[in-house]
Protein backbone atom coordinates (compact mmCIF):
# COMPACT_ATOMS: atom_id res chain seq x y z
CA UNK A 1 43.42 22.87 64.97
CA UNK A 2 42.36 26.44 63.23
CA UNK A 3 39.55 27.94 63.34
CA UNK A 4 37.04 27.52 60.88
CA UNK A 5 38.95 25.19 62.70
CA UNK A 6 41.33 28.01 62.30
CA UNK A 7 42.63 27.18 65.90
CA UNK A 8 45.62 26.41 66.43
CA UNK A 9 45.08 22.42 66.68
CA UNK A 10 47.57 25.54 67.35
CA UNK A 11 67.14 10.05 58.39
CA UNK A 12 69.58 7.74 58.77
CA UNK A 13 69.57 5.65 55.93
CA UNK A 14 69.19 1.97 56.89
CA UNK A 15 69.69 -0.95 53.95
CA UNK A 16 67.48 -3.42 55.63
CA UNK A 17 64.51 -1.19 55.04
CA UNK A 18 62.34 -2.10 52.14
CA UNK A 19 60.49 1.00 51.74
CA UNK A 20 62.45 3.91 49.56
CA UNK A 21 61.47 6.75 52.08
CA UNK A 22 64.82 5.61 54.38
CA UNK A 23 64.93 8.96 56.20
CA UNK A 24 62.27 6.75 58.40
CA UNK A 25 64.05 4.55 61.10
CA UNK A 26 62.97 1.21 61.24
CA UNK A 27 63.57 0.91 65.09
CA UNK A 28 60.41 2.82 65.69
CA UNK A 29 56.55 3.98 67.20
CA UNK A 30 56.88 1.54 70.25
CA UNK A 31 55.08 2.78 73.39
CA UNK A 32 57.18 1.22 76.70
CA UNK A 33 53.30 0.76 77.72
CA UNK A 34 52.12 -2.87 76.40
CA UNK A 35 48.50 -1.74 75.85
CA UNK A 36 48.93 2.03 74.77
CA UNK A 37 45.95 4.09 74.39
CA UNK A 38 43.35 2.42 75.76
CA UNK A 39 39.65 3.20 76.09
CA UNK A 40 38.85 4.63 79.36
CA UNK A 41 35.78 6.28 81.10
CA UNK A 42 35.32 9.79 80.12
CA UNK A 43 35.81 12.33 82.97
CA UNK A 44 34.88 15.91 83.19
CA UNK A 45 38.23 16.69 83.26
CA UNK A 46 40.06 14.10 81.04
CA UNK A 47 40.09 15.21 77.82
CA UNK A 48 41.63 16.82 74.82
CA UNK A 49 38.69 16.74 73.38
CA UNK A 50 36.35 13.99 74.57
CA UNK A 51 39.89 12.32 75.75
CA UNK A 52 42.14 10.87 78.56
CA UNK A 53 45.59 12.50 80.62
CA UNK A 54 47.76 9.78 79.14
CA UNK A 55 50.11 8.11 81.61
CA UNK A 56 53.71 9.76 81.55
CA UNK A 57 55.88 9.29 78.10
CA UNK A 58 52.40 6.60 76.36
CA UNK A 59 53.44 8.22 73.33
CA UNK A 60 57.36 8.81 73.24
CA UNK A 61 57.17 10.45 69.45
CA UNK A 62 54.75 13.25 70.00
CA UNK A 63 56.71 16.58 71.14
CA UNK A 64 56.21 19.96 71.84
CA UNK A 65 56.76 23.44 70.62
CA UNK A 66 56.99 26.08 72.42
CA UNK A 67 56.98 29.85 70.98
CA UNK A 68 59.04 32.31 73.65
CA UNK A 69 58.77 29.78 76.78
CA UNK A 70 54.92 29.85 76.09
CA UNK A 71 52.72 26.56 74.71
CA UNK A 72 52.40 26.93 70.62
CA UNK A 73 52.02 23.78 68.85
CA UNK A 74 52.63 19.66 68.34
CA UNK A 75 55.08 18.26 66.50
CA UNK A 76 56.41 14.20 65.33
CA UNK A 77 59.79 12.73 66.02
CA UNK A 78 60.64 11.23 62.64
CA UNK A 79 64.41 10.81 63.06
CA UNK A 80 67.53 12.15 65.19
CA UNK A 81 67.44 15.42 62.78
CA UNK A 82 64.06 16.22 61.62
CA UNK A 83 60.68 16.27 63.22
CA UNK A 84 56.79 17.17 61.28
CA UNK A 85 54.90 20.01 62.14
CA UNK A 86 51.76 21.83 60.47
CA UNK A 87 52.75 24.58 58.30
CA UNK A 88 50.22 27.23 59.74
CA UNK A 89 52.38 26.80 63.44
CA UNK A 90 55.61 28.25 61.59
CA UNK A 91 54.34 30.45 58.53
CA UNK A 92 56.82 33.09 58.48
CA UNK A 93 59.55 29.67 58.54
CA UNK A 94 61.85 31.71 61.19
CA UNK A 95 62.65 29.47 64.11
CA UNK A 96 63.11 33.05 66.54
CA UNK A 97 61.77 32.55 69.80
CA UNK A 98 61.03 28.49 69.23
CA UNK A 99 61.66 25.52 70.98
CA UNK A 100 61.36 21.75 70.44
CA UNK A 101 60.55 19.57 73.29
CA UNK A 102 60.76 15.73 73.74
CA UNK A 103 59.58 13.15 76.79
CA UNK A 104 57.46 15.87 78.05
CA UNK A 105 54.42 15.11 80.02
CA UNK A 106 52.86 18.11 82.73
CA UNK A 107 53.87 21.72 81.34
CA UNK A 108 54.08 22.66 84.53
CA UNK A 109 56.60 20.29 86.19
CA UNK A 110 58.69 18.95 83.58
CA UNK A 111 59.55 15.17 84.28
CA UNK A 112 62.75 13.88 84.43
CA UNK A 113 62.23 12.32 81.02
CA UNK A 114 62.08 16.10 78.99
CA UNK A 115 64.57 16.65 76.72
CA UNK A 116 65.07 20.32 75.29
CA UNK A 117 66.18 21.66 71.72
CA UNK A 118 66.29 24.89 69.67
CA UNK A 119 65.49 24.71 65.92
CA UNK A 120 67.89 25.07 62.96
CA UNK A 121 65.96 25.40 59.96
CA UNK A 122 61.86 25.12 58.89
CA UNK A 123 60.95 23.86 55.47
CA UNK A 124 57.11 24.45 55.01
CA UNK A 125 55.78 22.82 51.32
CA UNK A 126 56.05 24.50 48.81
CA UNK A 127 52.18 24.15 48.20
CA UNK A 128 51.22 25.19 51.35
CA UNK A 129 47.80 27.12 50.93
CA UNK A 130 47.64 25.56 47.01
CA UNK A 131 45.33 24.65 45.87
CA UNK A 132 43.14 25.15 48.46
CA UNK A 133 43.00 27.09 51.98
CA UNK A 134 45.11 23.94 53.97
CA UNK A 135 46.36 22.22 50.95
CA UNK A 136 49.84 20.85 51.95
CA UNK A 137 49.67 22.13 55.52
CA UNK A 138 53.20 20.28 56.55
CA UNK A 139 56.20 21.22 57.78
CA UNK A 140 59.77 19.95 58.50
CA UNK A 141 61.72 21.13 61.58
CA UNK A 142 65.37 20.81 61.98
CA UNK A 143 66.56 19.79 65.24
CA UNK A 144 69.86 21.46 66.75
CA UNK A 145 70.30 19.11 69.71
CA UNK A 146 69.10 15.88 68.77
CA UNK A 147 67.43 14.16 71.44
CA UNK A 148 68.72 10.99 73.48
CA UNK A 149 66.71 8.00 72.25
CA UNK A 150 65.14 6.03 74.91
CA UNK A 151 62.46 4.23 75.97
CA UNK A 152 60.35 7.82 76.54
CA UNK A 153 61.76 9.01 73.36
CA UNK A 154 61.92 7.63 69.84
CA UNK A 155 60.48 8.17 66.04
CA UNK A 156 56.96 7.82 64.61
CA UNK A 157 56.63 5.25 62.46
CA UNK A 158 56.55 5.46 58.55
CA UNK A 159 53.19 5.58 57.04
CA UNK A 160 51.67 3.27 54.62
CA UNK A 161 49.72 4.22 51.26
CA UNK A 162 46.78 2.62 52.39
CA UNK A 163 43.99 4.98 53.27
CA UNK A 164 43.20 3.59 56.74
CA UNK A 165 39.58 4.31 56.42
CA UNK A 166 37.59 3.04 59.41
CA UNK A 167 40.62 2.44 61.08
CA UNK A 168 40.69 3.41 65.31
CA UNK A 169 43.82 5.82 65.49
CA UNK A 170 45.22 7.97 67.96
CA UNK A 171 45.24 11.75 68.50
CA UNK A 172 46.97 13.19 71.06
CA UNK A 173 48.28 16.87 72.97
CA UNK A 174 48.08 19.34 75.16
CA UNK A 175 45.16 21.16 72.95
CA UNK A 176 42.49 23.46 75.07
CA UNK A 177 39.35 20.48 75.94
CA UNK A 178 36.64 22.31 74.22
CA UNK A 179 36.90 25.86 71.54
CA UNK A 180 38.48 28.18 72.67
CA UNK A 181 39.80 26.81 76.08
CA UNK A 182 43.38 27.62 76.46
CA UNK A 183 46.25 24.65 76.37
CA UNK A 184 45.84 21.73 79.54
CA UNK A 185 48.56 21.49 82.24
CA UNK A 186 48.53 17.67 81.03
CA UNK A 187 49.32 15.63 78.29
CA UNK A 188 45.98 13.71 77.11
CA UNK A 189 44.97 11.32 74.02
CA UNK A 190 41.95 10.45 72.58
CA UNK A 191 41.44 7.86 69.86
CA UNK A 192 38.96 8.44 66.42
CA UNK A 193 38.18 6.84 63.36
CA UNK A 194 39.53 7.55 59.95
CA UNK A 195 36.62 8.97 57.78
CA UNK A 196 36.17 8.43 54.16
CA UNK A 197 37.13 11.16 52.01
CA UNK A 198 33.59 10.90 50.37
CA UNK A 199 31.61 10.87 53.74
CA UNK A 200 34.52 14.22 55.07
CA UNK A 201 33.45 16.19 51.94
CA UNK A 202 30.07 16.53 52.78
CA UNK A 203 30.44 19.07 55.41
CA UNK A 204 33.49 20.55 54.05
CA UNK A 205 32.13 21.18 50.30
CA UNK A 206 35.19 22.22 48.09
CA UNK A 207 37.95 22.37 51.16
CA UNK A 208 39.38 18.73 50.55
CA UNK A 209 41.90 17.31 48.55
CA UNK A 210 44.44 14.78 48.65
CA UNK A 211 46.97 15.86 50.98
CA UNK A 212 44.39 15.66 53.77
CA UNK A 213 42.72 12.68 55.73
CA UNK A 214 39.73 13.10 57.91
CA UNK A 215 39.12 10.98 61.35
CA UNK A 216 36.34 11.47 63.57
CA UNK A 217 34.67 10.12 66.73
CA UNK A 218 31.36 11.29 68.23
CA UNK A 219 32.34 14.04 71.12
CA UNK A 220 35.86 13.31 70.23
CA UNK A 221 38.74 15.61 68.31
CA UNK A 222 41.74 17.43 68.27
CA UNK A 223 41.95 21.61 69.50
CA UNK A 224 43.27 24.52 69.75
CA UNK A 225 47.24 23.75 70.60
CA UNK A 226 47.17 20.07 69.38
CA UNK A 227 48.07 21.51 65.79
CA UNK A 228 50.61 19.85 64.37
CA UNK A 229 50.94 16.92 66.54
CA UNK A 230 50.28 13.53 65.18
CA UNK A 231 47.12 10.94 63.99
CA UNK A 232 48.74 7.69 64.49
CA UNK A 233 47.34 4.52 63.96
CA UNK A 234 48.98 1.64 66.52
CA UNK A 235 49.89 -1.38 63.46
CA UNK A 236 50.98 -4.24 65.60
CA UNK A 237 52.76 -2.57 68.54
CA UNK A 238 54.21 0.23 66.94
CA UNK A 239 52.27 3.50 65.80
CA UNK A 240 52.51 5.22 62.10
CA UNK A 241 52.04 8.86 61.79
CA UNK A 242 49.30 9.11 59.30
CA UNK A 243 48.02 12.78 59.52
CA UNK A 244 49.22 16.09 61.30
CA UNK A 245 46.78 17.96 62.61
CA UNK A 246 45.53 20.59 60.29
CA UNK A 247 42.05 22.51 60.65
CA UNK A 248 38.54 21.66 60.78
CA UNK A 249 35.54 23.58 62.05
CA UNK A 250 34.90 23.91 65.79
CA UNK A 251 36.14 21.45 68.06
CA UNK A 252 34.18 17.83 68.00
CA UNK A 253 31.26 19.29 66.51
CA UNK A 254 29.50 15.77 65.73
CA UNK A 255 28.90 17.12 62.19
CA UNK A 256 32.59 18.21 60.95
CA UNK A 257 35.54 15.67 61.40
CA UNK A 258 38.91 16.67 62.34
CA UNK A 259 41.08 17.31 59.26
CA UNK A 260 44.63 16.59 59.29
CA UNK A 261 47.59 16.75 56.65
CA UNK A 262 47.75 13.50 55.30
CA UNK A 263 51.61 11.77 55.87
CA UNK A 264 51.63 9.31 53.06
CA UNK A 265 50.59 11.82 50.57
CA UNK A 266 54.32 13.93 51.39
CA UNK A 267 56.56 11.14 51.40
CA UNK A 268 58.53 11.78 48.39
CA UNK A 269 58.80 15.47 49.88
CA UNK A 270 60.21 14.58 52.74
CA UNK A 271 62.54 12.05 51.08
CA UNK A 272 63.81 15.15 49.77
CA UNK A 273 63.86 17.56 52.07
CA UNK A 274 64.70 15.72 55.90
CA UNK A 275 68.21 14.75 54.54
């Protein structure tokens, strides 16, 4: 996320689908886990904020970027060519000195399961930053080596319009555990609640609009280097990326959700733009 939050929290086309937005595979969001992210005690050291380590590949679309061999941001599998990021991890849109990483687990010894690609191309909105400071914070990366679908690697799910308020969903990284804390060694998971945009705009008077989505759960939230990683909310089995994590002030302060760019809101952009 950034802190304010400004931290740094830093399509094959398939005819069976009904929805228009076919650069979304329908084969998709399924955990190889049957019960993936559960509730567990809270442990000094298990968090990514107020979280769990998760156990190895829980949540096979969430990868990670790295910026010259060094932790840098999250990022969603949506198909074998393009994956979502937040704008504000790639601003300048040059991919120099990035890589894209898949089935990864403990930074520091990569299991079997990691898969490794360069980037081709970065398409940030348009709108980024417009109207507001975080408007639009999205971004599509385009994957040179696509990765080897498996049962530790596959696509997020579509999103649907719905506004999933109330709704548990999943957040998940290797973010620092607290502001300011550097990245973990481990991949960890937490799961929040999505908050009304009504009850979000109190503390953030002015700073929302509809490309975001708010979640929140007491002690609980995203951090510095979970941006750009995924909200997902587990529909039957398989798990929709509904936000990407944006900004938001502090980490878990109990009186400022998480905010997070909101996926529904861009799917006619990246319709357009993840050919």
């Amino acid at each position: 996320m950034l802190q304010l939050h400004a931290v740094m929290k830093t399509f094959i086309l398939i005819a069976v689908l009904p929805c228009v937005f076919a650069q979304w595979l329908s084969d998709c969001g399924k955990s190889k886990y049957d019960n993936p992210a559960p509730e567990q005690q809270t442990d000094r050291f298990g968090r990514i904020v107020g979280g769990w380590q998760s156990r190895l590949n829980e949540f096979p679309y969430q990868l990670r970027i790295t910026m010259f061999d060094r932790h840098h941001c999250g990022a969603v599998l949506v198909n074998r060519n393009w994956a979502l990021t937040a704008a504000h991890c790639v601003p300048s849109e040059s991919p120099n000195g990035l890589k894209l990483y898949a089935g990864s687990h403990t930074r520091s010894d990569p299991p079997s399961s990691e898969q490794e690609s360069t980037i081709l191309q970065i398409k940030n909105h348009p709108s980024f930053n417009d109207p507001l400071l975080w408007s639009n914070d999205i971004s599509l990366l385009r994957i040179a080596s696509p990765f080897t679908f498996n049962e530790n690697v596959t696509v997020a799910c579509e999103p649907r319009t719905e506004d999933y308020v109330n709704k548990t969903t999943t957040i998940s990284g290797w973010g620092g555990t607290m502001s300011g804390e550097l990245p973990t060694d481990e991949f960890r998971y937490t799961n929040v609640e999505v908050v009304a945009q009504q009850i979000c705009s109190e503390p953030y008077p002015d700073q929302l609009d509809e490309s975001m989505i708010c979640a929140a759960k007491l002690g609980r939230d995203t951090c510095q280097g979970d941006s750009g990683g995924p909200l997902a909310y587990n529909r039957d089995g398989r798990f929709e990326v509904i936000g990407i994590t944006s900004w938001g002030r502090g980490c878990a302060l109990p009186t400022h959700p998480g905010v997070y760019a909101k996926v529904s809101h861009q799917l006619a952009w990246i319709k357009e733009n993840a050919d």
